[in-house]
C-alpha atoms as a PDB file:
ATOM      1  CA  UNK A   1     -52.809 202.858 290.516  1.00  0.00           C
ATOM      2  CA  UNK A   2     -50.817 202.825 287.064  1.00  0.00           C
ATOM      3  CA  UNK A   3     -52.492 202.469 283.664  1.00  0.00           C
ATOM      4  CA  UNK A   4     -52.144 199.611 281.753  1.00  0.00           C
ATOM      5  CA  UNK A   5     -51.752 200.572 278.037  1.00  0.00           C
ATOM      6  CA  UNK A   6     -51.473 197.521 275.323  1.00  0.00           C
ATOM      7  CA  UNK A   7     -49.817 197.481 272.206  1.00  0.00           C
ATOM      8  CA  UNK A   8     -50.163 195.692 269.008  1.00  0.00           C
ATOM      9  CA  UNK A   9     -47.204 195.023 266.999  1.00  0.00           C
ATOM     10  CA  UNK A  10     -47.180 194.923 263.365  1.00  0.00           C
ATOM     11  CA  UNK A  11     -47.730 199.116 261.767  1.00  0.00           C
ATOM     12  CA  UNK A  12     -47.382 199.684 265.698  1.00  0.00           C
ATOM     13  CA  UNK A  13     -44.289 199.816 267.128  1.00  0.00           C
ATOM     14  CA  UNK A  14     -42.890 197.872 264.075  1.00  0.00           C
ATOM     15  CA  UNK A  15     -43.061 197.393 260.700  1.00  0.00           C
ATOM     16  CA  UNK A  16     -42.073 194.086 259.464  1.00  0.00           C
ATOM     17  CA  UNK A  17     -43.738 194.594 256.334  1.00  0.00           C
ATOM     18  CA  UNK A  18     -40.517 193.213 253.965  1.00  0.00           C
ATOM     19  CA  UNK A  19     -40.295 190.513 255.828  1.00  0.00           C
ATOM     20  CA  UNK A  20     -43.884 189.441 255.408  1.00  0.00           C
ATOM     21  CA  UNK A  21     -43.902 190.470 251.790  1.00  0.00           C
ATOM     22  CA  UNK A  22     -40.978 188.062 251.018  1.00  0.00           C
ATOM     23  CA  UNK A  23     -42.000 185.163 253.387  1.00  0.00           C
ATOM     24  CA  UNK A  24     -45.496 185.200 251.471  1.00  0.00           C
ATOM     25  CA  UNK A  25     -43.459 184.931 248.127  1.00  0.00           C
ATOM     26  CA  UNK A  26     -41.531 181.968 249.869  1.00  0.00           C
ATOM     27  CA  UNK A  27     -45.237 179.943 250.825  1.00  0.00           C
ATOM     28  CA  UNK A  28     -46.379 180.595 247.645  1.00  0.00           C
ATOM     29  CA  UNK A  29     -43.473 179.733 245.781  1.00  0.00           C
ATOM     30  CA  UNK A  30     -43.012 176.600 247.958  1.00  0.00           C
ATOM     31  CA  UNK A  31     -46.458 175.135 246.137  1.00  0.00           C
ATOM     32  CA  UNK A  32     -46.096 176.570 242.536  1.00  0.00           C
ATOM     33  CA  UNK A  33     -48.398 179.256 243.254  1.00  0.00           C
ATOM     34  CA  UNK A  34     -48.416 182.985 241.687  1.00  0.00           C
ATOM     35  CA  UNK A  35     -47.807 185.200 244.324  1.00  0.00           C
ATOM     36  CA  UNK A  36     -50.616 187.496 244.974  1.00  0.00           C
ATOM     37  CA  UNK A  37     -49.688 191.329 244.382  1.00  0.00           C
ATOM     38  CA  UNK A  38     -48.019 192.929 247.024  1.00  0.00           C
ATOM     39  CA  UNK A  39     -51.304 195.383 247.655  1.00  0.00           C
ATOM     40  CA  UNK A  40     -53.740 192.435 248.730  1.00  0.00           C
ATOM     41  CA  UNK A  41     -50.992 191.002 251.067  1.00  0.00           C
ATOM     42  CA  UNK A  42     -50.493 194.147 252.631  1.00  0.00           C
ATOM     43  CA  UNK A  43     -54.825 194.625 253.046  1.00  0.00           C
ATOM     44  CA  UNK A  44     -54.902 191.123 255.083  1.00  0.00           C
ATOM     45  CA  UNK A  45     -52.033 192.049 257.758  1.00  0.00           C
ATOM     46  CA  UNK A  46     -53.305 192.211 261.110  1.00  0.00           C
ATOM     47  CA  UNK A  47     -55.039 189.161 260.928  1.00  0.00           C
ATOM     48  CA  UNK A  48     -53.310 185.228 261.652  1.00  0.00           C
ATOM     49  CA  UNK A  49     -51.728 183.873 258.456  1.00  0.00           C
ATOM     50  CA  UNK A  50     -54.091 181.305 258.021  1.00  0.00           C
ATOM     51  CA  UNK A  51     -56.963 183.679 257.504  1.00  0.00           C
ATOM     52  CA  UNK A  52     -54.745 185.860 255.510  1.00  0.00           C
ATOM     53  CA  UNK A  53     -54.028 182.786 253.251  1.00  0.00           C
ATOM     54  CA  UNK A  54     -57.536 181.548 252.751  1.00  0.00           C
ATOM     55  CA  UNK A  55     -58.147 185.325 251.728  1.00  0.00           C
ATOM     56  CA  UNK A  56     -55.687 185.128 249.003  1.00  0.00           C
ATOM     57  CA  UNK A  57     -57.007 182.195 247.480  1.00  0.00           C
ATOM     58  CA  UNK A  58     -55.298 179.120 249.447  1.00  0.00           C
ATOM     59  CA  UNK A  59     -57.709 176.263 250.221  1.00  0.00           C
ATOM     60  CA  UNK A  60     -58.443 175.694 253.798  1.00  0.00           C
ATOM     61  CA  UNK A  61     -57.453 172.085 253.452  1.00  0.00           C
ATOM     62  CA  UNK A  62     -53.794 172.908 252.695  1.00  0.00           C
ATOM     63  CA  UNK A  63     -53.670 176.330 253.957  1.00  0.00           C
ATOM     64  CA  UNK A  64     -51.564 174.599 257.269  1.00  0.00           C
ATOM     65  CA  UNK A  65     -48.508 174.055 254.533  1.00  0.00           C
ATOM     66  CA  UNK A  66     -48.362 177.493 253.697  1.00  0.00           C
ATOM     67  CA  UNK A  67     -48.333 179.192 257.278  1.00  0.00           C
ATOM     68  CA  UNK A  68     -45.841 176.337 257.984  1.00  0.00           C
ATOM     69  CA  UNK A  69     -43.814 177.424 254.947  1.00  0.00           C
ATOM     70  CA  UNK A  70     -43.983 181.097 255.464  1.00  0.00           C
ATOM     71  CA  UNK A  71     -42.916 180.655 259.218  1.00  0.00           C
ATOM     72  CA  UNK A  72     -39.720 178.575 258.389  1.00  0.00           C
ATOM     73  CA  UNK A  73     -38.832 181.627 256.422  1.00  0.00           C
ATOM     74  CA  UNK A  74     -39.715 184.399 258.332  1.00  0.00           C
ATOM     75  CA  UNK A  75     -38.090 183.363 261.699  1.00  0.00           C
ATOM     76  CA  UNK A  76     -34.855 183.455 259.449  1.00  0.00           C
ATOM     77  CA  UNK A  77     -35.224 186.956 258.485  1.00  0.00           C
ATOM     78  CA  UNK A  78     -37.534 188.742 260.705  1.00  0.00           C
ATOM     79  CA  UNK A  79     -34.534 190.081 262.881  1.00  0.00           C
ATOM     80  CA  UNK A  80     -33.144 191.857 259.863  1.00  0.00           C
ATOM     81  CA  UNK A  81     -35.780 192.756 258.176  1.00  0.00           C
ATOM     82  CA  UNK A  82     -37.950 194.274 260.846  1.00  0.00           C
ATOM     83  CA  UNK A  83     -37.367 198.031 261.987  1.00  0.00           C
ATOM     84  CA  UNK A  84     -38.786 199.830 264.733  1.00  0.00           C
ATOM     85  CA  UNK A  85     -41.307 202.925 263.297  1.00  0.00           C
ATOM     86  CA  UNK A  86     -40.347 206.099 263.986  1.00  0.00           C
ATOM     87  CA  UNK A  87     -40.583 207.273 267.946  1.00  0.00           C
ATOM     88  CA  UNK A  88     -41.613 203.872 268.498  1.00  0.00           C
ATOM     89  CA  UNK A  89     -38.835 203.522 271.387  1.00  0.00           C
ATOM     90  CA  UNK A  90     -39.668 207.048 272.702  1.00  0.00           C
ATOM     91  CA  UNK A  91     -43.355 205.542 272.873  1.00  0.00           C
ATOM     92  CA  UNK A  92     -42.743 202.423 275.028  1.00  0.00           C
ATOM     93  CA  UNK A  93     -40.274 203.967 277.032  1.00  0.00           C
ATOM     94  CA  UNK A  94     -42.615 207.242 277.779  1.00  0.00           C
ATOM     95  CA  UNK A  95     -45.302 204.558 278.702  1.00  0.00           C
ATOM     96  CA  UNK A  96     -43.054 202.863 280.913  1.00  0.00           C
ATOM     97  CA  UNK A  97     -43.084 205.840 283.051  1.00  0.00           C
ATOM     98  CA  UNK A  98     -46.766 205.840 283.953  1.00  0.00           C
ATOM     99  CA  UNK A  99     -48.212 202.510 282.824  1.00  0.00           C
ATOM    100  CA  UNK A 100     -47.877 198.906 283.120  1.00  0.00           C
ATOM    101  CA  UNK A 101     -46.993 197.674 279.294  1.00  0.00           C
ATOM    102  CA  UNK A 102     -48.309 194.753 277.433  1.00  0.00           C
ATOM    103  CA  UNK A 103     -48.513 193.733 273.727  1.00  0.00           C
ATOM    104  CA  UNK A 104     -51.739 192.127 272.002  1.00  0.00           C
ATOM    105  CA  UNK A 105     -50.668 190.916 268.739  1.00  0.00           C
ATOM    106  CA  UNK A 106     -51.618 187.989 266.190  1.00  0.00           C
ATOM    107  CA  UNK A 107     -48.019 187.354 265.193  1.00  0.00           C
ATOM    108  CA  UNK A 108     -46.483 184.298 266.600  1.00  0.00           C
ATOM    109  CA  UNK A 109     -45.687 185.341 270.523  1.00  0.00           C
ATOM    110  CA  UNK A 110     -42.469 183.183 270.300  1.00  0.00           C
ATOM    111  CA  UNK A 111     -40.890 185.460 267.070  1.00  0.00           C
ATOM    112  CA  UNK A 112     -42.748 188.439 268.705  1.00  0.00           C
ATOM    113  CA  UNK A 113     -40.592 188.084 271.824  1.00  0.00           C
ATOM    114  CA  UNK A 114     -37.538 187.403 269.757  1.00  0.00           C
ATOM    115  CA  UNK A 115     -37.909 190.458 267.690  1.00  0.00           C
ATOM    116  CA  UNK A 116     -38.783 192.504 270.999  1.00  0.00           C
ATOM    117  CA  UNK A 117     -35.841 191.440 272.801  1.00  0.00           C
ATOM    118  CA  UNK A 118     -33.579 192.083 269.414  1.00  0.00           C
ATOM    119  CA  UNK A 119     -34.651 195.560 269.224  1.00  0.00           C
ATOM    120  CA  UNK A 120     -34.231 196.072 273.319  1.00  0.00           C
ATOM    121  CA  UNK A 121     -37.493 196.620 274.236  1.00  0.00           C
ATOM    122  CA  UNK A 122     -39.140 193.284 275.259  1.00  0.00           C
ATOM    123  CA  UNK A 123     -38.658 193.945 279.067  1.00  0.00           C
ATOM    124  CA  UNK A 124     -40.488 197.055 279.306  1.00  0.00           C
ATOM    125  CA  UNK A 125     -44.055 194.557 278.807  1.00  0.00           C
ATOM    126  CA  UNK A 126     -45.201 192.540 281.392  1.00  0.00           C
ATOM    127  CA  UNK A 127     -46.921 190.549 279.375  1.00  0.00           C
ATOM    128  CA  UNK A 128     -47.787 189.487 275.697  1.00  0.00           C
ATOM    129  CA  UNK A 129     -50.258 187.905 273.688  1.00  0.00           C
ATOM    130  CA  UNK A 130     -49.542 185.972 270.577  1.00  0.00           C
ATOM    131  CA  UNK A 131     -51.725 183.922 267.981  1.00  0.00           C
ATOM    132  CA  UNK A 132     -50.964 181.147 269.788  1.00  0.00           C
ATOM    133  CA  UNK A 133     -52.086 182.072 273.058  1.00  0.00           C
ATOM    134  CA  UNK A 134     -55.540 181.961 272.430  1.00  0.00           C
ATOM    135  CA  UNK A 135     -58.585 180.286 270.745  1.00  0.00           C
ATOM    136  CA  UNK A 136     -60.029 183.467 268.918  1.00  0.00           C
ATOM    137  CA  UNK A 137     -57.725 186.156 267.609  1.00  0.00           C
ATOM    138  CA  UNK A 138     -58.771 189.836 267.517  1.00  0.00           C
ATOM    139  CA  UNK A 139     -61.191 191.543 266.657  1.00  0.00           C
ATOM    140  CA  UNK A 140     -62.811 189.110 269.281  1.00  0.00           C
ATOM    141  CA  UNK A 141     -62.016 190.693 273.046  1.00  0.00           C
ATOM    142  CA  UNK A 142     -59.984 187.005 274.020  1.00  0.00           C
ATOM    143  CA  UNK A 143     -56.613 188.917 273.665  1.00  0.00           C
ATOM    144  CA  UNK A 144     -57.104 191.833 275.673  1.00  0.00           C
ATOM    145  CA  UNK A 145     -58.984 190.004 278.475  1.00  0.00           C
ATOM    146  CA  UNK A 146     -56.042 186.917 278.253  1.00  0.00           C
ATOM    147  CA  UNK A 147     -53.583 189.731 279.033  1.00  0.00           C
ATOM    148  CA  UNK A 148     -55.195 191.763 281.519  1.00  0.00           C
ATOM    149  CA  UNK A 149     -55.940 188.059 283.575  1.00  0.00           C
ATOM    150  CA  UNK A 150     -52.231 187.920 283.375  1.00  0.00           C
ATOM    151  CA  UNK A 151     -51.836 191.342 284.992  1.00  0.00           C
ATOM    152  CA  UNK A 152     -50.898 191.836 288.426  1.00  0.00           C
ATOM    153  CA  UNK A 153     -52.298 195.613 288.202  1.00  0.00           C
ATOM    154  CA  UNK A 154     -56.162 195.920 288.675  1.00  0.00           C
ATOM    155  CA  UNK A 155     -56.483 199.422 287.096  1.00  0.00           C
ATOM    156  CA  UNK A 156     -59.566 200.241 285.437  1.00  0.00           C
ATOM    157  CA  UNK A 157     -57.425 202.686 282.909  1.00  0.00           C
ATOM    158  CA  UNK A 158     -57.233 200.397 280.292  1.00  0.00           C
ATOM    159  CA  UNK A 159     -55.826 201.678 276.723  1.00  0.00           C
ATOM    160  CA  UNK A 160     -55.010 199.646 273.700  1.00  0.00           C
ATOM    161  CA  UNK A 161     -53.113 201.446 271.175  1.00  0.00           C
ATOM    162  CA  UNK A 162     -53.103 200.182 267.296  1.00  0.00           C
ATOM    163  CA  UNK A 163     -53.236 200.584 263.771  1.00  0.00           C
ATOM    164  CA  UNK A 164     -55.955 198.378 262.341  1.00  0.00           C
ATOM    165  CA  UNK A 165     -59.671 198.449 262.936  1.00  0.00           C
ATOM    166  CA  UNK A 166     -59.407 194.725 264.076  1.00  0.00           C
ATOM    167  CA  UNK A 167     -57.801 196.623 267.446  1.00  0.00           C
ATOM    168  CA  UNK A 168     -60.487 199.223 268.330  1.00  0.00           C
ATOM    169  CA  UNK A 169     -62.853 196.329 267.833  1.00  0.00           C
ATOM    170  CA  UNK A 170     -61.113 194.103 269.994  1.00  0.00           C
ATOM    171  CA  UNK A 171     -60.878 196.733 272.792  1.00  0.00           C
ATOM    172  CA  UNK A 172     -64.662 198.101 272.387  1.00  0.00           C
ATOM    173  CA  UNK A 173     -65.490 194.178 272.779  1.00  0.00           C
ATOM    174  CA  UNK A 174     -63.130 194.053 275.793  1.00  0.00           C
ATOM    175  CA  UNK A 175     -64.431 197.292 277.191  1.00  0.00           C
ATOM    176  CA  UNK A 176     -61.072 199.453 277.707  1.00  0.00           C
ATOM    177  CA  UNK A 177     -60.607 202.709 275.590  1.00  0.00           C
ATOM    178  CA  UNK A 178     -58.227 202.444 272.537  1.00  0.00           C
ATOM    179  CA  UNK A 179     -56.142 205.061 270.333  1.00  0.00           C
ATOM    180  CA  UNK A 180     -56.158 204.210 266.628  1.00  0.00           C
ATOM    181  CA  UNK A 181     -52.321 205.132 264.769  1.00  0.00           C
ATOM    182  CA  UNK A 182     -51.746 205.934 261.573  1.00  0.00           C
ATOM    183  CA  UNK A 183     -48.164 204.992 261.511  1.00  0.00           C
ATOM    184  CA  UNK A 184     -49.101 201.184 259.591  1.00  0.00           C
ATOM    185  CA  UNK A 185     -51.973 199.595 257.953  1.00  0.00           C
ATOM    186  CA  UNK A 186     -55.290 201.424 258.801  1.00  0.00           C
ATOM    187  CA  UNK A 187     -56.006 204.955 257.093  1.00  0.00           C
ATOM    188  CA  UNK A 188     -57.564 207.570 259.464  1.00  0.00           C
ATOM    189  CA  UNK A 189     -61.178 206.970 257.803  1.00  0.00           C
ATOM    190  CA  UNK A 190     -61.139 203.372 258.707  1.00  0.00           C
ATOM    191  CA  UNK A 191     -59.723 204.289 262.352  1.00  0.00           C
ATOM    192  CA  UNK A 192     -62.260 206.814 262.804  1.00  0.00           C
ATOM    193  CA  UNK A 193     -65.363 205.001 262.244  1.00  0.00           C
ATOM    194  CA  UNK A 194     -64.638 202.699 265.065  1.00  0.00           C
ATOM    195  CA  UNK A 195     -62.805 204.943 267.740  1.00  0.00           C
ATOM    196  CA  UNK A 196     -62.560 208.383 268.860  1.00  0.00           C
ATOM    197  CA  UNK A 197     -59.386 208.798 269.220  1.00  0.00           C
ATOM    198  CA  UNK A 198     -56.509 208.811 266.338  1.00  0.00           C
ATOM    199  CA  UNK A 199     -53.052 209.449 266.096  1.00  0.00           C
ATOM    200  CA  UNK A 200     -50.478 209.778 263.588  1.00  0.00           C
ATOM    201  CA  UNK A 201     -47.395 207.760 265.887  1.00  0.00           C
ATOM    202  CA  UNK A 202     -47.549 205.634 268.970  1.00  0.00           C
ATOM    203  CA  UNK A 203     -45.784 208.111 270.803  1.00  0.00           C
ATOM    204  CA  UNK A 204     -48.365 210.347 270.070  1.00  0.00           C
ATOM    205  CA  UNK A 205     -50.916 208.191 270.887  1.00  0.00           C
ATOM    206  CA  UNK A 206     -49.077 207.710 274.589  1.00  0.00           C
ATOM    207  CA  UNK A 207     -49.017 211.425 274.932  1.00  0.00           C
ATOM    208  CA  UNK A 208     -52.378 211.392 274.727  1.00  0.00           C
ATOM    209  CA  UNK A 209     -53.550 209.006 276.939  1.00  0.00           C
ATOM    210  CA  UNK A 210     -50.774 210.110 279.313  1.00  0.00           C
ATOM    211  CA  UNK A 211     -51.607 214.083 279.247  1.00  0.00           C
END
């Protein structure tokens, strides 16, 4: 029986980072707002924009306006301003070959699809998991266990590989083994207090799991 390895997306197999920089600067700018420096943006990625918002100061109340404003913006420029990080291809594709692929993300699944199939690599996964999708967003297990229901495959080899410790959480809380990357937003201290395995890429991390 195959493995089933998830991915997240965001300091991943992508890095979107100017694109969520700017669209920030648009929600902000939308309300009259100083835009918060580029350092304490970058701290909150990984989790849904309304969290990230209410971090940065926005009041819960209103916080709705902002996400809305920053999404009008990014789906305009997330295509072009989104790149695939290095061997990120080689990584999916090498999966391919001996798992069954899915991708756990709190990004919006319909832009995640739409960046996924603009970069060619959206029908390698079987399945994928986007804020929207489902009541809590990691660190909480719901992801994970949303896509594995949605799995045809009933393997017990269960990897998720990402770059924030909001994804080892969420796959110690789902049970299934993870792989930590340093290719985005997590350092390797933060990684390795909360799993035991880190890597520097996401091919390397599918090496590993696939060895």
């Amino acid at each position: 029986m195959k493995k089933i390895i998830l991915f997240d997306l965001d300091g991943t197999l992508i890095d979107s980072t100017e694109a969520i920089l700017e669209s920030f600067g648009v929600a902000f700018k939308s309300f009259e707002k100083d835009i918060p420096h580029e350092s304490l943006i970058k701290a909150e990625i990984g989790h849904p924009l309304d969290v990230m918002f209410v971090t940065l100061g926005v009041d819960e109340t209103i916080v709705a306006d902002y996400v809305h404003a920053y999404k009008m913006h990014y789906r305009e420029i997330s295509c072009a301003k989104t790149v695939l990080l290095d061997e990120a291809r080689e990584a999916v594709e090498l999966a391919s070959k001996h798992a069954t692929l899915g991708v756990v993300t709190t990004k919006t699944a319909k832009y995640s699809i739409e960046l996924l199939e603009h970069m060619g690599l959206m029908s390698y996964f079987e399945v994928l998991i986007g804020r929207e999708d489902v009541q809590n967003p990691k660190p909480h297990p719901e992801p994970i266990e949303k896509a594995l229901a949605q799995l045809s495959n009933e393997s017990k080899d269960i990897w998720m590989i990402g770059d924030t410790e909001m994804d080892m959480f969420a796959a110690k809380a789902a049970k299934v083994a993870s792989v930590g990357v340093t290719c985005g937003y997590g350092t390797v201290e933060s990684l390795a207090l909360c799993t035991d395995n880190v890597c520097d890429t996401a091919l390397r991390a599918v090496e590993f799991i696939v060895k």
